[in-house]
C-alpha atoms as a PDB file:
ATOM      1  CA  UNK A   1      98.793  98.901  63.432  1.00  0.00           C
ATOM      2  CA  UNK A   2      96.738  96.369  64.533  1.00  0.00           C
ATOM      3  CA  UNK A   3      96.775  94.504  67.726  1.00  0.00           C
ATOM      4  CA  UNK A   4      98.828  90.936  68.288  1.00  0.00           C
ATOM      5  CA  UNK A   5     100.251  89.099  70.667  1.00  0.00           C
ATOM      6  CA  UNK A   6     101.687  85.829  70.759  1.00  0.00           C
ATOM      7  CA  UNK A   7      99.592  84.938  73.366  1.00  0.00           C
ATOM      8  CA  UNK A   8      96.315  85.422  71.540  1.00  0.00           C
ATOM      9  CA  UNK A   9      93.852  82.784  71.902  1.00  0.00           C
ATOM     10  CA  UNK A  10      94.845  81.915  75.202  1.00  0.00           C
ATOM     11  CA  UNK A  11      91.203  81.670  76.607  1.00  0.00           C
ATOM     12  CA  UNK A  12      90.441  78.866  73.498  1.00  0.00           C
ATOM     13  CA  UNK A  13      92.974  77.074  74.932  1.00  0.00           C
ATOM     14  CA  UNK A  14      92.173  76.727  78.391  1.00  0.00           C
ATOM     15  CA  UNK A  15      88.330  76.261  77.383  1.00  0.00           C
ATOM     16  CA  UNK A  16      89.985  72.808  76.404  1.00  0.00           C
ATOM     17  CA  UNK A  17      91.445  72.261  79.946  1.00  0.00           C
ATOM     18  CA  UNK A  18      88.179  72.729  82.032  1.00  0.00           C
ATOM     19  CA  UNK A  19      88.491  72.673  86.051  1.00  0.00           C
ATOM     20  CA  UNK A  20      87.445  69.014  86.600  1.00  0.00           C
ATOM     21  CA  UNK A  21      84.674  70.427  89.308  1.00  0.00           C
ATOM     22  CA  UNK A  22      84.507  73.734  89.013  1.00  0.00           C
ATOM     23  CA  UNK A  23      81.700  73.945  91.730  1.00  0.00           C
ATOM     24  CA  UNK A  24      84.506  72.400  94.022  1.00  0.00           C
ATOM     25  CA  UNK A  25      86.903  75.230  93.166  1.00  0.00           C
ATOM     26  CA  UNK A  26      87.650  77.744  96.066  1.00  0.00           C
ATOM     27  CA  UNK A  27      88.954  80.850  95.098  1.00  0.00           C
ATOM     28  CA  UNK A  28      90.678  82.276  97.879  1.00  0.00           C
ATOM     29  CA  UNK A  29      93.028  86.029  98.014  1.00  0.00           C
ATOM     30  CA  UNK A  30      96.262  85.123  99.240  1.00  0.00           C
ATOM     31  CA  UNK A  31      95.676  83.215  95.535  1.00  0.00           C
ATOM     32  CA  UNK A  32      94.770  85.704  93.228  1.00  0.00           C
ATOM     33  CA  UNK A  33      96.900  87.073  91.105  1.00  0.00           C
ATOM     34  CA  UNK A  34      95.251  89.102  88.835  1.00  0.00           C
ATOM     35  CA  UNK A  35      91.858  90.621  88.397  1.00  0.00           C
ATOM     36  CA  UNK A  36      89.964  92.245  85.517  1.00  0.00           C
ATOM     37  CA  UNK A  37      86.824  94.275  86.510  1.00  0.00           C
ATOM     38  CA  UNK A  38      84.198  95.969  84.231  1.00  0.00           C
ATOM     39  CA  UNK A  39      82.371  99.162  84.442  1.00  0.00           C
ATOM     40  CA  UNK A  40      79.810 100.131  81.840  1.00  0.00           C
ATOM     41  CA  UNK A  41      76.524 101.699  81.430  1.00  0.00           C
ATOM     42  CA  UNK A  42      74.970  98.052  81.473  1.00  0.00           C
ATOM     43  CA  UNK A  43      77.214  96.052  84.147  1.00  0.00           C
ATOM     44  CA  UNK A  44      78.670  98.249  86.894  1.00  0.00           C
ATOM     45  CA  UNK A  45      80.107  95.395  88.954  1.00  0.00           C
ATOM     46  CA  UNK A  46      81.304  92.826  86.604  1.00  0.00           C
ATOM     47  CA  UNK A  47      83.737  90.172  86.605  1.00  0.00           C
ATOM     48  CA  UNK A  48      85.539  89.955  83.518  1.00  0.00           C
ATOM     49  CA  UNK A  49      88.823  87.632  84.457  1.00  0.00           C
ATOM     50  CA  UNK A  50      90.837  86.493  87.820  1.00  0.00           C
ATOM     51  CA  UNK A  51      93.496  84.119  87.553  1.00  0.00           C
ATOM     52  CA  UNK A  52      94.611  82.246  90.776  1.00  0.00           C
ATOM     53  CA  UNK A  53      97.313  80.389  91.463  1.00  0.00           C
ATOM     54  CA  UNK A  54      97.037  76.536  93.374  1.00  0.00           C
ATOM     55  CA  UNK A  55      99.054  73.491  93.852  1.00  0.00           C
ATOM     56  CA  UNK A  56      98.614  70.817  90.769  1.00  0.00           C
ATOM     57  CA  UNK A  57      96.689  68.111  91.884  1.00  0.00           C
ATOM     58  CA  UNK A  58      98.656  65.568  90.994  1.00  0.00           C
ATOM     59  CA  UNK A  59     102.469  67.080  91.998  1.00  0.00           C
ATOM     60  CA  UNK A  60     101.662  69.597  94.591  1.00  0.00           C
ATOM     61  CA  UNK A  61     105.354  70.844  94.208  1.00  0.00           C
ATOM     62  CA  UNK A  62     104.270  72.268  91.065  1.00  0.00           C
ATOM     63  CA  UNK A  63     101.830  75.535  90.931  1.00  0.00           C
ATOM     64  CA  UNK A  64      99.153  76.209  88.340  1.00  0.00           C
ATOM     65  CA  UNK A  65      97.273  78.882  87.150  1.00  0.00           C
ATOM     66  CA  UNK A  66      93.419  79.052  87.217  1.00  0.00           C
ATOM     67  CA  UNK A  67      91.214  81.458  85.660  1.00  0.00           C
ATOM     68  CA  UNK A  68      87.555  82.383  86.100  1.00  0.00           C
ATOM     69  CA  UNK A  69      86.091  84.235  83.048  1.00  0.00           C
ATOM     70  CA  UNK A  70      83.292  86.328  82.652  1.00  0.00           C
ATOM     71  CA  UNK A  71      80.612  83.499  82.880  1.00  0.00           C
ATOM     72  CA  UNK A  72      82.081  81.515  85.701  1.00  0.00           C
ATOM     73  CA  UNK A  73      83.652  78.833  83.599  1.00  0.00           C
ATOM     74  CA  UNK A  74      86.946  77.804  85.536  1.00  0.00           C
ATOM     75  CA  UNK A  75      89.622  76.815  83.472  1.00  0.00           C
ATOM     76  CA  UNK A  76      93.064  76.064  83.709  1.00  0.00           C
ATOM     77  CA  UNK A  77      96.003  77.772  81.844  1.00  0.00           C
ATOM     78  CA  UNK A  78      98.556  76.909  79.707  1.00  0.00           C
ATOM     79  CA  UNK A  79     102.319  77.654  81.878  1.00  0.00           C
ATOM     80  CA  UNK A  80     103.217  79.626  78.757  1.00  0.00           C
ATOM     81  CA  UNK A  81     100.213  81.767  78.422  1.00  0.00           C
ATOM     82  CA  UNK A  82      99.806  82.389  82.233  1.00  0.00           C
ATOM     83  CA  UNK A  83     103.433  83.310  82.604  1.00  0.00           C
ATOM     84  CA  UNK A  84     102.903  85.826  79.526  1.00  0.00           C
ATOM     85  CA  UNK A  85      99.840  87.590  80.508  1.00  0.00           C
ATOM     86  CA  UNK A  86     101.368  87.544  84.712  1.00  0.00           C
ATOM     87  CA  UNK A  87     104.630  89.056  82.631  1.00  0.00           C
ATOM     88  CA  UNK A  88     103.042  91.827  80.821  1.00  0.00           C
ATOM     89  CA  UNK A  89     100.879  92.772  83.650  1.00  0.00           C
ATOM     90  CA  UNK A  90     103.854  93.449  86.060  1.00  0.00           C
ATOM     91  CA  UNK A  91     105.638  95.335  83.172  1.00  0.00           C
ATOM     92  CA  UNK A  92     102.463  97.730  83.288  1.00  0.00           C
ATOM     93  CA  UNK A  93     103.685  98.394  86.972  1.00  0.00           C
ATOM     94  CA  UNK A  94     106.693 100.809  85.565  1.00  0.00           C
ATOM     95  CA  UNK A  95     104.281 102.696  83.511  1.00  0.00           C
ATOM     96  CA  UNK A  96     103.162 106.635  84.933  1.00  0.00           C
ATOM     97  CA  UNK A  97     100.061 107.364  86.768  1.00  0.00           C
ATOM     98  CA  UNK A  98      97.692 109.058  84.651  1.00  0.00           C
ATOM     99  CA  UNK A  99      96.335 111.295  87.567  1.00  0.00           C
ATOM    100  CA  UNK A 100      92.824 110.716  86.445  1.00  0.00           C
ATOM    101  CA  UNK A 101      89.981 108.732  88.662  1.00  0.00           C
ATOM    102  CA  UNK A 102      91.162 104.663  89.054  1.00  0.00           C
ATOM    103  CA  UNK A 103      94.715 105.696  86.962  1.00  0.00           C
ATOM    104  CA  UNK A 104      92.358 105.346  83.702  1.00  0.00           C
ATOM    105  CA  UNK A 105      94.001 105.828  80.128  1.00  0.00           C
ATOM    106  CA  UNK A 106      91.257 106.857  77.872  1.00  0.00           C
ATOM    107  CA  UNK A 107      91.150 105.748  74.157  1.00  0.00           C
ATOM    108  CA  UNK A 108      90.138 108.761  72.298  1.00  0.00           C
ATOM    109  CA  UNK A 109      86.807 107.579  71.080  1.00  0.00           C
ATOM    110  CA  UNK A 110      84.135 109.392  68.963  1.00  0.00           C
ATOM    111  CA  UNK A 111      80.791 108.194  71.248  1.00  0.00           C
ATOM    112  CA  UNK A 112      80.947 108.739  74.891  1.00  0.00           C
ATOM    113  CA  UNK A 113      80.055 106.571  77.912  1.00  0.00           C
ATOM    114  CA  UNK A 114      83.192 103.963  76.451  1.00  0.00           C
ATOM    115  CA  UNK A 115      83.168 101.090  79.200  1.00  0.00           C
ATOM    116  CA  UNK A 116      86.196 100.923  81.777  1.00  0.00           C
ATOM    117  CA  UNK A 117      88.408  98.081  82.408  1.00  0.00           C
ATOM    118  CA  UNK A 118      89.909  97.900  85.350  1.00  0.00           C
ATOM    119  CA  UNK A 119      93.325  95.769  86.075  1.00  0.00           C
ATOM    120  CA  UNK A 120      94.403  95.013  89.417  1.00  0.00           C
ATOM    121  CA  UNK A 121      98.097  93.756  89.677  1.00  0.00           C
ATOM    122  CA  UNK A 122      99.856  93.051  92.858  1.00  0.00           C
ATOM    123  CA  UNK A 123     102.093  95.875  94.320  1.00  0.00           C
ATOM    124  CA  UNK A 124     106.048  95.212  93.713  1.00  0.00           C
ATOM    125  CA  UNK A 125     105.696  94.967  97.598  1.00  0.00           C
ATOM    126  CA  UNK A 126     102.461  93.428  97.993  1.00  0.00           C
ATOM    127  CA  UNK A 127     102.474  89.428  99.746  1.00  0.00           C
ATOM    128  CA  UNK A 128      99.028  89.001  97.870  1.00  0.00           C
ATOM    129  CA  UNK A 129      97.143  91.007  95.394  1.00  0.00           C
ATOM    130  CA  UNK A 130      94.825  92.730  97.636  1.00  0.00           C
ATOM    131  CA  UNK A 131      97.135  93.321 100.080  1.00  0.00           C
ATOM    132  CA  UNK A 132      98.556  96.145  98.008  1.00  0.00           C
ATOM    133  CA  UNK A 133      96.981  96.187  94.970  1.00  0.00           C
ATOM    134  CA  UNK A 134      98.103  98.650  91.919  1.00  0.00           C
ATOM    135  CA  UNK A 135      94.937  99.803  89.772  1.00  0.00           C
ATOM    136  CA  UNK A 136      95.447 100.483  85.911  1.00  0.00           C
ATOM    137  CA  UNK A 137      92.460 101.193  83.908  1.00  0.00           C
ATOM    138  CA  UNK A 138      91.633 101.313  80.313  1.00  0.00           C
ATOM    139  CA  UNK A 139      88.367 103.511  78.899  1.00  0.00           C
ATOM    140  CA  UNK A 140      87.534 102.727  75.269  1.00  0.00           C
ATOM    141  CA  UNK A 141      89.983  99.773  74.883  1.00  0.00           C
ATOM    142  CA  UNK A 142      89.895  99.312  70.920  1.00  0.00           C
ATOM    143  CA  UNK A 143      92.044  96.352  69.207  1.00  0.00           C
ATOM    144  CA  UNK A 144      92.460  99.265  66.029  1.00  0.00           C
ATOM    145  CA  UNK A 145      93.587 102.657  67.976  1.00  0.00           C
ATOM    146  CA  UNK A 146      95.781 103.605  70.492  1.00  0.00           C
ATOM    147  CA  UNK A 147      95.715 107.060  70.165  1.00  0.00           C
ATOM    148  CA  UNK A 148      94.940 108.706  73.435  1.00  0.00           C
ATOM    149  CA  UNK A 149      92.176 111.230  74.540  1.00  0.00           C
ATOM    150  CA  UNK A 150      94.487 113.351  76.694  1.00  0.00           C
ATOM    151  CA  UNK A 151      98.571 112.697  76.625  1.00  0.00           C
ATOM    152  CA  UNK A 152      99.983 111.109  79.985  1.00  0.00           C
ATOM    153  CA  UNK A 153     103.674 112.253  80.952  1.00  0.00           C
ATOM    154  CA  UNK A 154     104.006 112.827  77.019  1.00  0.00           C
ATOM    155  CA  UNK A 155     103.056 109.595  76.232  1.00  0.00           C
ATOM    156  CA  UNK A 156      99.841 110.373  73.444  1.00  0.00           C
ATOM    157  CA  UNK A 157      99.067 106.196  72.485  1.00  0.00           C
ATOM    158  CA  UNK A 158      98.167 103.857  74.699  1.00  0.00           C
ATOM    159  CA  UNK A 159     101.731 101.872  75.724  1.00  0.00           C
ATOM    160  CA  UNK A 160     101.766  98.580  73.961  1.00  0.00           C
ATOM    161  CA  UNK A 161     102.224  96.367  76.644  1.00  0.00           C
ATOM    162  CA  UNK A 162      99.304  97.662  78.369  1.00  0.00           C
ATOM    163  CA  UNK A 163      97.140  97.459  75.035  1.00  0.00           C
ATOM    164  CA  UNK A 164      98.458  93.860  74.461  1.00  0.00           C
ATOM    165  CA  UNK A 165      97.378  92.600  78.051  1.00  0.00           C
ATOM    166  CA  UNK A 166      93.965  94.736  77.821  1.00  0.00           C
ATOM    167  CA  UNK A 167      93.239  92.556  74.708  1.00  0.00           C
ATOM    168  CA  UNK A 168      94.373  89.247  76.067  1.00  0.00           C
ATOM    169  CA  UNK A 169      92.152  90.061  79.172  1.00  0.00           C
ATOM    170  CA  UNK A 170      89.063  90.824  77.642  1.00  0.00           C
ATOM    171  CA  UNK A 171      89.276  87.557  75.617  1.00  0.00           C
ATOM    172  CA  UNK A 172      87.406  85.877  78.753  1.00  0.00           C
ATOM    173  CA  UNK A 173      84.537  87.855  78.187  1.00  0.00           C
ATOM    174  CA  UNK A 174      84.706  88.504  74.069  1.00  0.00           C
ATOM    175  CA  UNK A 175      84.906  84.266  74.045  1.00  0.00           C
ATOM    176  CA  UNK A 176      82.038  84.523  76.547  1.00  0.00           C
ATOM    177  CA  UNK A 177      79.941  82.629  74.197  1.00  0.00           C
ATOM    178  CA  UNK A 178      82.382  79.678  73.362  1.00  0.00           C
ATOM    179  CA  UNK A 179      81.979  76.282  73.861  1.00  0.00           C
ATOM    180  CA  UNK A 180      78.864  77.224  76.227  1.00  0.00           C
ATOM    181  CA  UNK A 181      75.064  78.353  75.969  1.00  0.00           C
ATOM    182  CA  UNK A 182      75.875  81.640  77.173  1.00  0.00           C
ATOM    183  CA  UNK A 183      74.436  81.471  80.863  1.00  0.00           C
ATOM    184  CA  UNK A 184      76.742  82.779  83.824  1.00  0.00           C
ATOM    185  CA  UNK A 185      77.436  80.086  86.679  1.00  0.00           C
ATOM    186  CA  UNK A 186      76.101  82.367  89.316  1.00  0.00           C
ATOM    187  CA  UNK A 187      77.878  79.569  92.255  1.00  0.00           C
ATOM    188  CA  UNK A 188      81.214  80.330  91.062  1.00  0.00           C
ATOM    189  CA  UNK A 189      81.322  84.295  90.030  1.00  0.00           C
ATOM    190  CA  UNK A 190      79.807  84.144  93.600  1.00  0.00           C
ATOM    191  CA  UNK A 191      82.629  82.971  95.106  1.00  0.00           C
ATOM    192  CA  UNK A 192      84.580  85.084  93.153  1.00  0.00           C
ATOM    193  CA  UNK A 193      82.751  88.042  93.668  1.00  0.00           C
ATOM    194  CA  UNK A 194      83.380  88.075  97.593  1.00  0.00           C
ATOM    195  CA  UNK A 195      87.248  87.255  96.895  1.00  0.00           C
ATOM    196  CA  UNK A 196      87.212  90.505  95.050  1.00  0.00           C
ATOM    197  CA  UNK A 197      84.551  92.763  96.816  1.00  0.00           C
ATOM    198  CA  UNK A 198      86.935  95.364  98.393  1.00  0.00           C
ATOM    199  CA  UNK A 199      88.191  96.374  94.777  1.00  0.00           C
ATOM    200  CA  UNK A 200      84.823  97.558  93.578  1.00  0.00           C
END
């Protein structure tokens, strides 16, 4: 079975809503609400996704969700996608700790190394995301294979809401070459970077 999700292609969408400043943009942490870190061989530290949440400029009654991708690029999101992807990651919440390092399910692969993705969702208790953040993380993520390295709690594939939000995720950073010459803003995953700093 091959990945889906009827959320697919949200990043392609919001590339066509583009922050109007994005240098202006202040990311701040009682706004986050989700973050996607990498780890790999070749980028320890890396920023794959964070969505925040701020007031609509022009009805500040009315919330909206911003997202920073793996190049800087801030971008706003559609209500339908950011409500799916904010859905499926607190769904991931009921799932069983894996009792491995960072609560890591790991694809069985054939090569070693695999890079790890790490989610950070905000605790069913939490005011903010890093004030109680709960870690999932995904080694090997493939769009083609669930099956898992080592069962966890009986459960031998990957669940499928957690492989359906791993795939929307890492479209920030598999679309990091749309609509852009490639180059990272260095300003904005700077600014991003600190937000996030005590989950590395």
């Amino acid at each position: 079975m091959s990945w889906s999700s009827p959320f697919s292609s949200w990043h392609s969408r919001a590339l066509l809503t583009p922050f109007p400043n994005p240098h202006a943009f202040t990311p701040t942490k009682s706004a986050l609400l989700l973050a996607v870190l990498l780890n790999a061989p070749v980028e320890n530290e890396g920023v794959t996704l964070t969505l925040f949440s701020q007031p609509k400029p022009d009805d500040p009654s009315i919330s909206e969700t911003v997202a920073v991708d793996a190049l800087g690029r801030v971008l706003i999101v559609t209500p339908k996608d950011s409500a799916g992807i904010l859905s499926l990651a607190r769904s991931t919440l009921s799932l069983p700790q894996t009792g491995g390092f960072r609560n890591t399910w790991v694809i069985k692969q054939d090569r070693t190394s695999q890079p790890i993705d790490r989610l950070f969702i905000p605790g069913q208790s939490a005011k903010g995301l890093l004030d109680d953040p709960d870690e999932i993380s995904v080694q090997g993520f493939s769009k083609e294979k669930r099956e898992l390295k080592r069962p966890v709690d009986g459960i031998t594939e990957l669940p499928k809401d957690l492989w359906e939000l791993t795939g929307l995720v890492l479209e920030a950073r598999s679309d990091a070459g749309s609509g852009s010459d490639g180059r990272r803003d260095e300003l904005v995953l700077g600014k991003v970077r600190d937000v996030v700093r005590g989950l590395f």
